[in-house]
PDB file of N, CA and C in Angstrom:
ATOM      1  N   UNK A   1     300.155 103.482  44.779  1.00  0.00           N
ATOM      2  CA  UNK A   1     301.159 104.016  45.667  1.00  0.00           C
ATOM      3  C   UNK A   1     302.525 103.406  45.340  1.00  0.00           C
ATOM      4  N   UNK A   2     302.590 102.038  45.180  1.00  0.00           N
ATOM      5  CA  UNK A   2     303.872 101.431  44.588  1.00  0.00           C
ATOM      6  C   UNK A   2     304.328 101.950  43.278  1.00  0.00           C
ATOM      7  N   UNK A   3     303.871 102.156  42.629  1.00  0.00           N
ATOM      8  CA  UNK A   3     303.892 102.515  41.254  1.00  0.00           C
ATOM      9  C   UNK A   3     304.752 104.096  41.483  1.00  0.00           C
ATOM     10  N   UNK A   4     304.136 104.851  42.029  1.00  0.00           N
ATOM     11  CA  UNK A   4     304.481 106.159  42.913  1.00  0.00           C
ATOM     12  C   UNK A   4     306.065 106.221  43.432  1.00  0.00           C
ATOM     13  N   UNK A   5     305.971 105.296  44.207  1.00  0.00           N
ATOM     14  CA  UNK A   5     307.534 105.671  44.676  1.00  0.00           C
ATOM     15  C   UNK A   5     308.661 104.510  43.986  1.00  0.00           C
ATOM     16  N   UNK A   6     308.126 104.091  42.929  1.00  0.00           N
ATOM     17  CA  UNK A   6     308.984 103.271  41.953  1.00  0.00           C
ATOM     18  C   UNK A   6     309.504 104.329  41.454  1.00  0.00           C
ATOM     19  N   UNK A   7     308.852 105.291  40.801  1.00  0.00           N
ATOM     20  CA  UNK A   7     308.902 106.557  39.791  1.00  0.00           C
ATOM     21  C   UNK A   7     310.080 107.614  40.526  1.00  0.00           C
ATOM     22  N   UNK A   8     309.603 107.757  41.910  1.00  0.00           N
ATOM     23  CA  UNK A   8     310.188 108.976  42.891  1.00  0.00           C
ATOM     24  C   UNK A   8     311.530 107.904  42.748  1.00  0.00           C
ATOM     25  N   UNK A   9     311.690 106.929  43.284  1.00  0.00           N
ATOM     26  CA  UNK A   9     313.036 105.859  43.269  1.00  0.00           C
ATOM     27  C   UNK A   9     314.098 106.619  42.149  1.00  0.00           C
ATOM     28  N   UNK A  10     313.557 106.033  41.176  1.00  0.00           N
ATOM     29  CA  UNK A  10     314.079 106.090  39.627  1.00  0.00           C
ATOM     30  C   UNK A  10     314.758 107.207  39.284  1.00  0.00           C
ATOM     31  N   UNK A  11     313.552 108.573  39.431  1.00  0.00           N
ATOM     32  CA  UNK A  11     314.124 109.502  39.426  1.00  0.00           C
ATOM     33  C   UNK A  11     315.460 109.891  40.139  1.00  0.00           C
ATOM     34  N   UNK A  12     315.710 109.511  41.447  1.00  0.00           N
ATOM     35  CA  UNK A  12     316.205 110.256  42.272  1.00  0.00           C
ATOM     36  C   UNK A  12     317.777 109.213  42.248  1.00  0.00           C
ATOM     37  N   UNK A  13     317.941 108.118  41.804  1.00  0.00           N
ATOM     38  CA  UNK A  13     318.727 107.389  41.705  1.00  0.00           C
ATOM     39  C   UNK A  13     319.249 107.652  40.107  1.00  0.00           C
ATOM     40  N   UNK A  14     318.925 108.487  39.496  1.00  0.00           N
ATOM     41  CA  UNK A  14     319.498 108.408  37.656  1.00  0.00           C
ATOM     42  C   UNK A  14     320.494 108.930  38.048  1.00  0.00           C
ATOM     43  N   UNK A  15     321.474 108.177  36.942  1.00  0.00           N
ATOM     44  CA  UNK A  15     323.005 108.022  36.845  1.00  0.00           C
ATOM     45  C   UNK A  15     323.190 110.153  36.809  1.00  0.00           C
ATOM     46  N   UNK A  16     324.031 110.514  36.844  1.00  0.00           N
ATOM     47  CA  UNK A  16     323.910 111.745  36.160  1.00  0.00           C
ATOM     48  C   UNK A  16     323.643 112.373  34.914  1.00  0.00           C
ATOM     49  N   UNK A  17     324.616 111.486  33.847  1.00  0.00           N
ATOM     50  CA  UNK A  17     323.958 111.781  32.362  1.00  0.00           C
ATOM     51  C   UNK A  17     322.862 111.609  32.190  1.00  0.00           C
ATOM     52  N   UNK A  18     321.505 111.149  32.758  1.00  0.00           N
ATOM     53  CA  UNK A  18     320.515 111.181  32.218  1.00  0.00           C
ATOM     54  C   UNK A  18     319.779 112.089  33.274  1.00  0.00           C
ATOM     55  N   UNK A  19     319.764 112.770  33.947  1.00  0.00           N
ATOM     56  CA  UNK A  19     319.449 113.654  34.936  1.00  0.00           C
ATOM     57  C   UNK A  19     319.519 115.356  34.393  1.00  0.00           C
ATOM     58  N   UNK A  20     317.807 115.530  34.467  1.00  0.00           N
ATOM     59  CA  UNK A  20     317.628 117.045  33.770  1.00  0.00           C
ATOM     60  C   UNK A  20     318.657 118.105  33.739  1.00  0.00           C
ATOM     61  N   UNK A  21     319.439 118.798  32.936  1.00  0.00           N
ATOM     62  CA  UNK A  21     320.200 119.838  33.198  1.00  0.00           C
ATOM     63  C   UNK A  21     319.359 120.831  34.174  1.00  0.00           C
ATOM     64  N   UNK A  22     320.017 121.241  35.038  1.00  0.00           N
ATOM     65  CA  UNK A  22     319.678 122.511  35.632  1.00  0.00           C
ATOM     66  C   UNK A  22     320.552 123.619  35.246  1.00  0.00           C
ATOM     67  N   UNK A  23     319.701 124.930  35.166  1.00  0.00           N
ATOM     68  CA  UNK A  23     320.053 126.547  34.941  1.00  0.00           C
ATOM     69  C   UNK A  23     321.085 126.653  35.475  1.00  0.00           C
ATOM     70  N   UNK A  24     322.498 126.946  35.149  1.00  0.00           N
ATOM     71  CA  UNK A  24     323.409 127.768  35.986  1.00  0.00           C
ATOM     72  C   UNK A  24     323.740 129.144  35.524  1.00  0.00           C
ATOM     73  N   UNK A  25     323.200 129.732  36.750  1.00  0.00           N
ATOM     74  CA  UNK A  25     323.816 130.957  36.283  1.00  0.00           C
ATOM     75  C   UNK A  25     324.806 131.864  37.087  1.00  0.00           C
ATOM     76  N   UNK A  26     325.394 132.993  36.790  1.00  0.00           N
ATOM     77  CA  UNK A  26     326.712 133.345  37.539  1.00  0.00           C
ATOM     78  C   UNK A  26     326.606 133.564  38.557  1.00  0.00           C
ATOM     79  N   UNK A  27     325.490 134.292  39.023  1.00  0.00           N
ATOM     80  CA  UNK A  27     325.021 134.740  40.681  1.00  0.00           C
ATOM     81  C   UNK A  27     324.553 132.806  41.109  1.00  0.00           C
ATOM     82  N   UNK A  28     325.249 132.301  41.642  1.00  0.00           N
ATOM     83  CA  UNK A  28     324.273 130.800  42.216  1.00  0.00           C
ATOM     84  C   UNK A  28     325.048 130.924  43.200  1.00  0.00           C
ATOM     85  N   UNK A  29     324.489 129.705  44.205  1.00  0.00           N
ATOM     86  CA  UNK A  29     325.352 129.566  45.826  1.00  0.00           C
ATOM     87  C   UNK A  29     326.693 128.873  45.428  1.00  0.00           C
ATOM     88  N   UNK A  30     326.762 127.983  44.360  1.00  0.00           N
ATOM     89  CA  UNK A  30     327.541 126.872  44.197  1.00  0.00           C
ATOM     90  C   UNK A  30     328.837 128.029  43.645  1.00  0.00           C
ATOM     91  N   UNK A  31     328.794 129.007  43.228  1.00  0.00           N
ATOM     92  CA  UNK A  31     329.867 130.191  42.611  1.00  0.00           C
ATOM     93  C   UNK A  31     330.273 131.264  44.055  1.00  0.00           C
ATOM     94  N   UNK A  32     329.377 131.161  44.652  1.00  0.00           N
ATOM     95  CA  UNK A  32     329.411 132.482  46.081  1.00  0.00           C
ATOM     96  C   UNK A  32     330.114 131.127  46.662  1.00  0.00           C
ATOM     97  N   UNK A  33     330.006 129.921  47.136  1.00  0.00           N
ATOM     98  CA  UNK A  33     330.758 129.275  47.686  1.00  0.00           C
ATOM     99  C   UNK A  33     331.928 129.171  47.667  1.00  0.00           C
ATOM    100  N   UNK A  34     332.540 128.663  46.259  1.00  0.00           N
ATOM    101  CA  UNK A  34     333.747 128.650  45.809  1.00  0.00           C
ATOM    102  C   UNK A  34     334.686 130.212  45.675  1.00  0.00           C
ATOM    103  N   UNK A  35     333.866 130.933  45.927  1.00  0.00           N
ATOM    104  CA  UNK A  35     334.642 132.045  46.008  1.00  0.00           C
ATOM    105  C   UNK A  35     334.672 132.646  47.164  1.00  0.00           C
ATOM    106  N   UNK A  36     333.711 132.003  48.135  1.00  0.00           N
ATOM    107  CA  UNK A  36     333.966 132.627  49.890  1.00  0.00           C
ATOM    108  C   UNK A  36     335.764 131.207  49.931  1.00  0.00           C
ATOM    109  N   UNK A  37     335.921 130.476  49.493  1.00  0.00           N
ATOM    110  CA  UNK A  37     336.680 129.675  49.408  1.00  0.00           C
ATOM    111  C   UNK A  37     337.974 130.263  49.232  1.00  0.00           C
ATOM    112  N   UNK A  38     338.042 130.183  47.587  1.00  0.00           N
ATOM    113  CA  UNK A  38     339.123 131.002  47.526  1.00  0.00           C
ATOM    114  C   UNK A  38     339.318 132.407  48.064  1.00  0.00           C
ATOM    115  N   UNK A  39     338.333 133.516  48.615  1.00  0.00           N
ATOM    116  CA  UNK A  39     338.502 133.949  49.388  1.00  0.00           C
ATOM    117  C   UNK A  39     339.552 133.869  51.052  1.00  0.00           C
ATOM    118  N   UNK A  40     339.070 132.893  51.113  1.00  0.00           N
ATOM    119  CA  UNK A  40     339.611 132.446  52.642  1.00  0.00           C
ATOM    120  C   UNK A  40     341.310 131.869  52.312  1.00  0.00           C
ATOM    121  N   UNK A  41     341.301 131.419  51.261  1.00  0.00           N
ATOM    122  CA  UNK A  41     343.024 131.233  51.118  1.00  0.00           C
ATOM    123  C   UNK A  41     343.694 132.534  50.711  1.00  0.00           C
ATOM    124  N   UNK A  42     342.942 133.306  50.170  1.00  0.00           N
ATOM    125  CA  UNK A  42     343.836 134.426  49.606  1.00  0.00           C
ATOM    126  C   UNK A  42     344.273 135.288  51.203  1.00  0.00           C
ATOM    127  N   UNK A  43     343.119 135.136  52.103  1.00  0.00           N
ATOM    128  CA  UNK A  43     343.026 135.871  53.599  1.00  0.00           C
ATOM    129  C   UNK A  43     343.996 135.547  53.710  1.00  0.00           C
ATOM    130  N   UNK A  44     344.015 133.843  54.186  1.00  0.00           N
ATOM    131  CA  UNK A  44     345.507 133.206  54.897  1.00  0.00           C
ATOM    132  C   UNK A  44     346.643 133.710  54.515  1.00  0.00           C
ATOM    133  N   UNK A  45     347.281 133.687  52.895  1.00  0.00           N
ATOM    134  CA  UNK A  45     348.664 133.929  52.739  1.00  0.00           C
ATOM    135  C   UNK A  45     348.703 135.670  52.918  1.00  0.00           C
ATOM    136  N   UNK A  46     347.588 136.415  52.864  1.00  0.00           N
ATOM    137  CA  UNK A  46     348.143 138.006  52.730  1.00  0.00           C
ATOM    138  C   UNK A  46     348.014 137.695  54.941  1.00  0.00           C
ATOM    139  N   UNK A  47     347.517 136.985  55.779  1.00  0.00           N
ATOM    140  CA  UNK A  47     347.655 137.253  56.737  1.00  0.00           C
ATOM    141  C   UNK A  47     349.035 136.809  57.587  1.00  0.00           C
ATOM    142  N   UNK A  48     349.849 135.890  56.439  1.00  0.00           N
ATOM    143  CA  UNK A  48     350.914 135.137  56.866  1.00  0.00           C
ATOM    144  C   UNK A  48     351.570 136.695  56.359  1.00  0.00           C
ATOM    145  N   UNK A  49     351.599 136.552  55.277  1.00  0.00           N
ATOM    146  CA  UNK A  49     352.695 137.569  54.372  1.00  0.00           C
ATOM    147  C   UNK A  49     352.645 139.739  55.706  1.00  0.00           C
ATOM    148  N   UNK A  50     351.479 139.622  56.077  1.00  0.00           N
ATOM    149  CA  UNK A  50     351.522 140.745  57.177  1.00  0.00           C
ATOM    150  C   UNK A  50     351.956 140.164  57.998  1.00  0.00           C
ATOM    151  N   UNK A  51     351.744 139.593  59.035  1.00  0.00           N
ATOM    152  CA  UNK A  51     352.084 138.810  60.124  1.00  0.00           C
ATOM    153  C   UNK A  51     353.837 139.323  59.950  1.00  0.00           C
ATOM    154  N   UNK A  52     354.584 138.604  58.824  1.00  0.00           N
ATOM    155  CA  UNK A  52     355.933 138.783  58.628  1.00  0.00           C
ATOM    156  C   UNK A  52     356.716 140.173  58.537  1.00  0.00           C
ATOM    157  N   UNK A  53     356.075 140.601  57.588  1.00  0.00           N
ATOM    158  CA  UNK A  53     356.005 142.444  57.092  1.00  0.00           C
ATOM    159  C   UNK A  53     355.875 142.793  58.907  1.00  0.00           C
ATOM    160  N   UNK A  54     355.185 142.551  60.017  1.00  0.00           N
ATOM    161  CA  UNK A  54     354.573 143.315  61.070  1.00  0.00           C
ATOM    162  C   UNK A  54     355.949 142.879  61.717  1.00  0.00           C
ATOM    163  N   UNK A  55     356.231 141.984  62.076  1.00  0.00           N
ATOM    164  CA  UNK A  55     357.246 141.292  63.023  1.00  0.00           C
ATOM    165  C   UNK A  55     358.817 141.955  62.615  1.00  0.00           C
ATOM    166  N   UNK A  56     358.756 142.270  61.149  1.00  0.00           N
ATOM    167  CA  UNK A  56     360.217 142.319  60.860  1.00  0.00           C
ATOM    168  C   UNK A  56     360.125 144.309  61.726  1.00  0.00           C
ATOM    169  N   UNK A  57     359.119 144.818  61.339  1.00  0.00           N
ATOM    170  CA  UNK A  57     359.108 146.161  61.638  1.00  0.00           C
ATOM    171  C   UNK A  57     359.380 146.395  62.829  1.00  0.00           C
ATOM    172  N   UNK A  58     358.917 145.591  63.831  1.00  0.00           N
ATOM    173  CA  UNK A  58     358.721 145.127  64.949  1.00  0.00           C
ATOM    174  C   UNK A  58     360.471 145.092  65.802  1.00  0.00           C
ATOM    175  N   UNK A  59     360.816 144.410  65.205  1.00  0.00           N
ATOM    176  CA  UNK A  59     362.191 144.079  65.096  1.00  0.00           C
ATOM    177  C   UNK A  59     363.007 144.813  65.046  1.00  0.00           C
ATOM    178  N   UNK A  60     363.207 146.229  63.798  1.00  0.00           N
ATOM    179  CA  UNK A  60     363.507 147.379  63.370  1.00  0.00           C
ATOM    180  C   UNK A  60     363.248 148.299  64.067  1.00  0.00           C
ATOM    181  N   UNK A  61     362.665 148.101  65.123  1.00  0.00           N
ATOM    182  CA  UNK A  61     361.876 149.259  65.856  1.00  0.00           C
ATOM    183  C   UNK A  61     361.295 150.287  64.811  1.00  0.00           C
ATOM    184  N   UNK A  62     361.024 150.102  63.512  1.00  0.00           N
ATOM    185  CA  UNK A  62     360.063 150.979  62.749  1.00  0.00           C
ATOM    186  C   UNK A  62     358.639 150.571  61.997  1.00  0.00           C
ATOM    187  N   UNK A  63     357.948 150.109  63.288  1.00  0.00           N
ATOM    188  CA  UNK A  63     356.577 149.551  62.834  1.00  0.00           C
ATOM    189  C   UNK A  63     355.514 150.904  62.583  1.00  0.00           C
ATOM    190  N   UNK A  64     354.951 150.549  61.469  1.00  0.00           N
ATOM    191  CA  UNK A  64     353.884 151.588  60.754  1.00  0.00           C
ATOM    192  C   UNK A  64     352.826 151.065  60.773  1.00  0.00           C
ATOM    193  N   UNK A  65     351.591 151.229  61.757  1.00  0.00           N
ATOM    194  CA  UNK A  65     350.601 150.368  61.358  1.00  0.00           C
ATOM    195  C   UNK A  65     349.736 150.666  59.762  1.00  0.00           C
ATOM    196  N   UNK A  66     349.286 149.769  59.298  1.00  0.00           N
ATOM    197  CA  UNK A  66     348.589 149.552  58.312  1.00  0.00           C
ATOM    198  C   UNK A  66     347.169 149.249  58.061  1.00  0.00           C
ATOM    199  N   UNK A  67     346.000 150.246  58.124  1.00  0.00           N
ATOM    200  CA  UNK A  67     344.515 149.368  57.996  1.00  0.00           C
ATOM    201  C   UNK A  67     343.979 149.087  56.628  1.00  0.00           C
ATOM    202  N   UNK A  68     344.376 149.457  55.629  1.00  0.00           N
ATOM    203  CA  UNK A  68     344.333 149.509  54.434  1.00  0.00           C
ATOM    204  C   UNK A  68     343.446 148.092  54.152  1.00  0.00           C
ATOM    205  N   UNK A  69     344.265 147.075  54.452  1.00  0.00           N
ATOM    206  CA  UNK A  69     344.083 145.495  54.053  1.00  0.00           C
ATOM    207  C   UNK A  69     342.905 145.087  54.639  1.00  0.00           C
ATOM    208  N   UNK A  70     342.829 145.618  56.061  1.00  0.00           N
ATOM    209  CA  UNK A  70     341.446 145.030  57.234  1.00  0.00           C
ATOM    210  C   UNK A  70     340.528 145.949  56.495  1.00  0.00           C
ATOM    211  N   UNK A  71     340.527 147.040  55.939  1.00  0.00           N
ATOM    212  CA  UNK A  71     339.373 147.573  55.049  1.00  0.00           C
ATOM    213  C   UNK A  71     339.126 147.063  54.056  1.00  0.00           C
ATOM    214  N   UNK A  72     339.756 146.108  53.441  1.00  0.00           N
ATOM    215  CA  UNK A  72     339.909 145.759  52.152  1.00  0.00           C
ATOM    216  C   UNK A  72     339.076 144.438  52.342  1.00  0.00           C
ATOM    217  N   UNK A  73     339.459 143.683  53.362  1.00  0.00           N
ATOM    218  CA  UNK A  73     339.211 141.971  53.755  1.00  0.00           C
ATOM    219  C   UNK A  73     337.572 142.410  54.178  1.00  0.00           C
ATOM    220  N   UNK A  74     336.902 143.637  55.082  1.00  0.00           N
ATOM    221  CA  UNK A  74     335.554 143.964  55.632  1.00  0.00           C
ATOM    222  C   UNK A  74     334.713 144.478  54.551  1.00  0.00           C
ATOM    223  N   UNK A  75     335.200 145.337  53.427  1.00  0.00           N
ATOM    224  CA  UNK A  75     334.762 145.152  52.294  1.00  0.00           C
ATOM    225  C   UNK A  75     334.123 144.353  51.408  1.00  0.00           C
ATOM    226  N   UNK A  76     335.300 143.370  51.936  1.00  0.00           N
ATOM    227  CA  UNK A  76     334.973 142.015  50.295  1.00  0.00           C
ATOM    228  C   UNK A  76     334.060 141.010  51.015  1.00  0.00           C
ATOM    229  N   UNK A  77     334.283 140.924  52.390  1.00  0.00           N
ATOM    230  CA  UNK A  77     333.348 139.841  53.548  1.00  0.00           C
ATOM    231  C   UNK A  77     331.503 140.328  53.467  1.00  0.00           C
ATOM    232  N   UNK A  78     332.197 142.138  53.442  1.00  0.00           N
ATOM    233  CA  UNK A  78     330.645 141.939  53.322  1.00  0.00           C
ATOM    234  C   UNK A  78     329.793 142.078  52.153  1.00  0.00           C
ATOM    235  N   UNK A  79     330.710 142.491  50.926  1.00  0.00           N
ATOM    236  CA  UNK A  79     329.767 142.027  49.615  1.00  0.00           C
ATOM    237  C   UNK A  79     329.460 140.703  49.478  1.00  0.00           C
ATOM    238  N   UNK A  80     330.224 139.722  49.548  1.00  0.00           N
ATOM    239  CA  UNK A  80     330.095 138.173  49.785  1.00  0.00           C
ATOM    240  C   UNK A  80     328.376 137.875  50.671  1.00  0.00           C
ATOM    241  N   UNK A  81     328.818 138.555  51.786  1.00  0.00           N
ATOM    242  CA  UNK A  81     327.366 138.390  52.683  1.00  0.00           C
ATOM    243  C   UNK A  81     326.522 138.946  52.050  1.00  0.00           C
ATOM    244  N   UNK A  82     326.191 140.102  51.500  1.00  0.00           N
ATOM    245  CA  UNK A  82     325.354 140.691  50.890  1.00  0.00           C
ATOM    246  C   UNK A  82     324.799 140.091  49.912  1.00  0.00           C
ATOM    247  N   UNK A  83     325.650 139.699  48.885  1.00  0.00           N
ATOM    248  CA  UNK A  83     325.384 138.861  47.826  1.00  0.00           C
ATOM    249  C   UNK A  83     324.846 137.135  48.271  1.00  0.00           C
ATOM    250  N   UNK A  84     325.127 136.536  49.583  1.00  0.00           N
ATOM    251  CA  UNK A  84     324.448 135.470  49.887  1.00  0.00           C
ATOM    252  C   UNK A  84     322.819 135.456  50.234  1.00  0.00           C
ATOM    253  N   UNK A  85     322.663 136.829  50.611  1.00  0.00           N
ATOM    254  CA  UNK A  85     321.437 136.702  51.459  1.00  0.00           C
ATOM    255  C   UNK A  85     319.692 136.352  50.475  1.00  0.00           C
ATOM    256  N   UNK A  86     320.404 137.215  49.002  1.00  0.00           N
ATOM    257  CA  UNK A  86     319.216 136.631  48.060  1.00  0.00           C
ATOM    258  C   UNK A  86     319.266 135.149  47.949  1.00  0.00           C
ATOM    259  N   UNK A  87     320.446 134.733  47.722  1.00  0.00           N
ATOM    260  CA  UNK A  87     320.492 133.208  47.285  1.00  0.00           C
ATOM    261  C   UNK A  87     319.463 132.364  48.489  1.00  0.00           C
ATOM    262  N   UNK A  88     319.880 132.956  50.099  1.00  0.00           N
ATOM    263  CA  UNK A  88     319.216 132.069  50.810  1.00  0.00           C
ATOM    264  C   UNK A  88     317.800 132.179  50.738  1.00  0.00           C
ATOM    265  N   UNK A  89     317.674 133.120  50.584  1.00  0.00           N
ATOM    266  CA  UNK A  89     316.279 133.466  50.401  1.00  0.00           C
ATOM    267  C   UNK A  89     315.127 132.733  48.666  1.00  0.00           C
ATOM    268  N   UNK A  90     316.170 132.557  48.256  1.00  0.00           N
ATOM    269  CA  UNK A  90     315.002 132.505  46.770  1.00  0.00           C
ATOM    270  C   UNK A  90     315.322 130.879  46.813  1.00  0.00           C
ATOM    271  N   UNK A  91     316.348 130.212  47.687  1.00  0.00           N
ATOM    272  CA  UNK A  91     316.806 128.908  46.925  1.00  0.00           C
ATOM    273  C   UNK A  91     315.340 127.866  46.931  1.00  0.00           C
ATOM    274  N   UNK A  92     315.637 127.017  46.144  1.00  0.00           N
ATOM    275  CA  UNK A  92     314.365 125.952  46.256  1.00  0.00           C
ATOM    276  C   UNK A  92     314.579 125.193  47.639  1.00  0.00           C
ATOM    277  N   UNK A  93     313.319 125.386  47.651  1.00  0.00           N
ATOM    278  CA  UNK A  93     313.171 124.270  49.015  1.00  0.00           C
ATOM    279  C   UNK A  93     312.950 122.831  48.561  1.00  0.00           C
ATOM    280  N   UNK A  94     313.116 121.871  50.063  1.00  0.00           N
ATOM    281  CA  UNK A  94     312.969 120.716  49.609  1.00  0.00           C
ATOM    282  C   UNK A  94     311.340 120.381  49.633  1.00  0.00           C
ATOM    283  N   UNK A  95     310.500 119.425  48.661  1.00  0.00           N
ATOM    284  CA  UNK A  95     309.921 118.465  49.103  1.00  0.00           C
ATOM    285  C   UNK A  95     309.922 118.128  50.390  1.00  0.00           C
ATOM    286  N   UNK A  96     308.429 118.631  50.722  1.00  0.00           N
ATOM    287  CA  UNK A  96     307.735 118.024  52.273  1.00  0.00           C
ATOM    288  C   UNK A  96     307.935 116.654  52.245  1.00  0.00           C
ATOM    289  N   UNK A  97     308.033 115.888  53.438  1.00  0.00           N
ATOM    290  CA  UNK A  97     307.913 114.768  53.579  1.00  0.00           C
ATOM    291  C   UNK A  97     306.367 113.960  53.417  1.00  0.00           C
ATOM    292  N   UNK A  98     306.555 112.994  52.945  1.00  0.00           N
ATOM    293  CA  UNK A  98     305.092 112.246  52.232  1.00  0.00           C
ATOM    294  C   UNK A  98     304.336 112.359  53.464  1.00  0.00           C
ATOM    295  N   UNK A  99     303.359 111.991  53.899  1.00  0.00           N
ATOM    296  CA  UNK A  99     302.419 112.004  55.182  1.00  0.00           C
ATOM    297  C   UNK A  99     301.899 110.209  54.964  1.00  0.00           C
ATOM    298  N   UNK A 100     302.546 109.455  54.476  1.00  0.00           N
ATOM    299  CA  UNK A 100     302.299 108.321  54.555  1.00  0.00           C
ATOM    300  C   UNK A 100     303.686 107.429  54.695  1.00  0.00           C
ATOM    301  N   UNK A 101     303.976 106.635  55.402  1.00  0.00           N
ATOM    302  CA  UNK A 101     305.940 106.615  54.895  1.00  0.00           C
ATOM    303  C   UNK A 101     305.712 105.477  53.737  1.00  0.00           C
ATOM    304  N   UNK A 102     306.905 105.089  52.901  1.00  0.00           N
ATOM    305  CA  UNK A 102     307.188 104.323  51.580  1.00  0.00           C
ATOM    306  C   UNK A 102     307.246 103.160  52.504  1.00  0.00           C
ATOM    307  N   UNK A 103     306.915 102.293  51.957  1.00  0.00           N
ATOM    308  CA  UNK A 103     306.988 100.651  52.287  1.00  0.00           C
ATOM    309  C   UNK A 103     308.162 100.352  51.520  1.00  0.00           C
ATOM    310  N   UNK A 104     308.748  99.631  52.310  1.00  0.00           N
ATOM    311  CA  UNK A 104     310.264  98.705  51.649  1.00  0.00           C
ATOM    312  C   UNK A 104     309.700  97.824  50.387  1.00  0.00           C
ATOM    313  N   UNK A 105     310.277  97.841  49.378  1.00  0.00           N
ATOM    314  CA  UNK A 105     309.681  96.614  48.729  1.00  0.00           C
ATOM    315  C   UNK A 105     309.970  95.068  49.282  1.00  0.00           C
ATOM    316  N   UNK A 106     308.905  94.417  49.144  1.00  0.00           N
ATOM    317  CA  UNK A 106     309.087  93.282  49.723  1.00  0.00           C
ATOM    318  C   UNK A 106     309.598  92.171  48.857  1.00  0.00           C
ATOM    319  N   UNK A 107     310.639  90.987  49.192  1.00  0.00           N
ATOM    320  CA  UNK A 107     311.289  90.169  48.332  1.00  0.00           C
ATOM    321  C   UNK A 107     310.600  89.103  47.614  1.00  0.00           C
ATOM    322  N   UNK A 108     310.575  89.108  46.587  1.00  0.00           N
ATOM    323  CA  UNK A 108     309.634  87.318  46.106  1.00  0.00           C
ATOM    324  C   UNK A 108     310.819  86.724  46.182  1.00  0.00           C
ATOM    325  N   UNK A 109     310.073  85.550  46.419  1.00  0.00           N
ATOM    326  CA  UNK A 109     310.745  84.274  46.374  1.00  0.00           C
ATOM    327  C   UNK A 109     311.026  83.827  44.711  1.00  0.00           C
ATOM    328  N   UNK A 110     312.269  83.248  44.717  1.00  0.00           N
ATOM    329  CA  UNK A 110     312.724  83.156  43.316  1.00  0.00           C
ATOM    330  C   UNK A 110     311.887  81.540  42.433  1.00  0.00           C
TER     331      UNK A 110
END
């Protein structure tokens, strides 16, 4: 059993360079993440940049509403979702927990 979670230790503590490459490929969560990301900043400045466009019209008394963009933003939100739902579904799960717990190693005396 010591021997056991020396091994599980080892493994799970390797530096990174010596730690198995894993598969990346273009569809992964770690790519749908970063792009619900930059997603969400591109939202912000086109919602600042309307916001301004709306107010000045506003102002002019010649406001035109516009849905173009909110079709555009419900569009892209929900390919994003669409495209998450395999990932959650296929990702690896973790390792059950042992049914025995690990003993601390204990200290010798020097």
């Amino acid at each position: 059993m010591q021997n056991e979670s020396n091994c599980l230790c080892e493994e799970f503590f390797k530096p990174p360079e010596q730690q198995e490459p894993q598969a990346h490929s273009f569809f992964s969560s770690e790519h749908l993440g970063v792009s619900l990301v930059v997603f969400g900043i591109v939202t912000i400045a086109l919602a600042a940049w309307r916001y301004n466009q709306v107010f000045w019209q506003i102002e002019r008394g010649n406001y035109r509403p516009d849905r173009s963009i909110v079709w555009l933003m419900t569009a892209v939100v929900m390919v994003l979702g669409l495209l998450s739902i395999p990932l959650l579904l296929s990702r690896n799960r973790l390792p059950s927990v042992p049914s025995t717990p690990i003993k601390p190693h204990s200290r010798q005396p020097f």
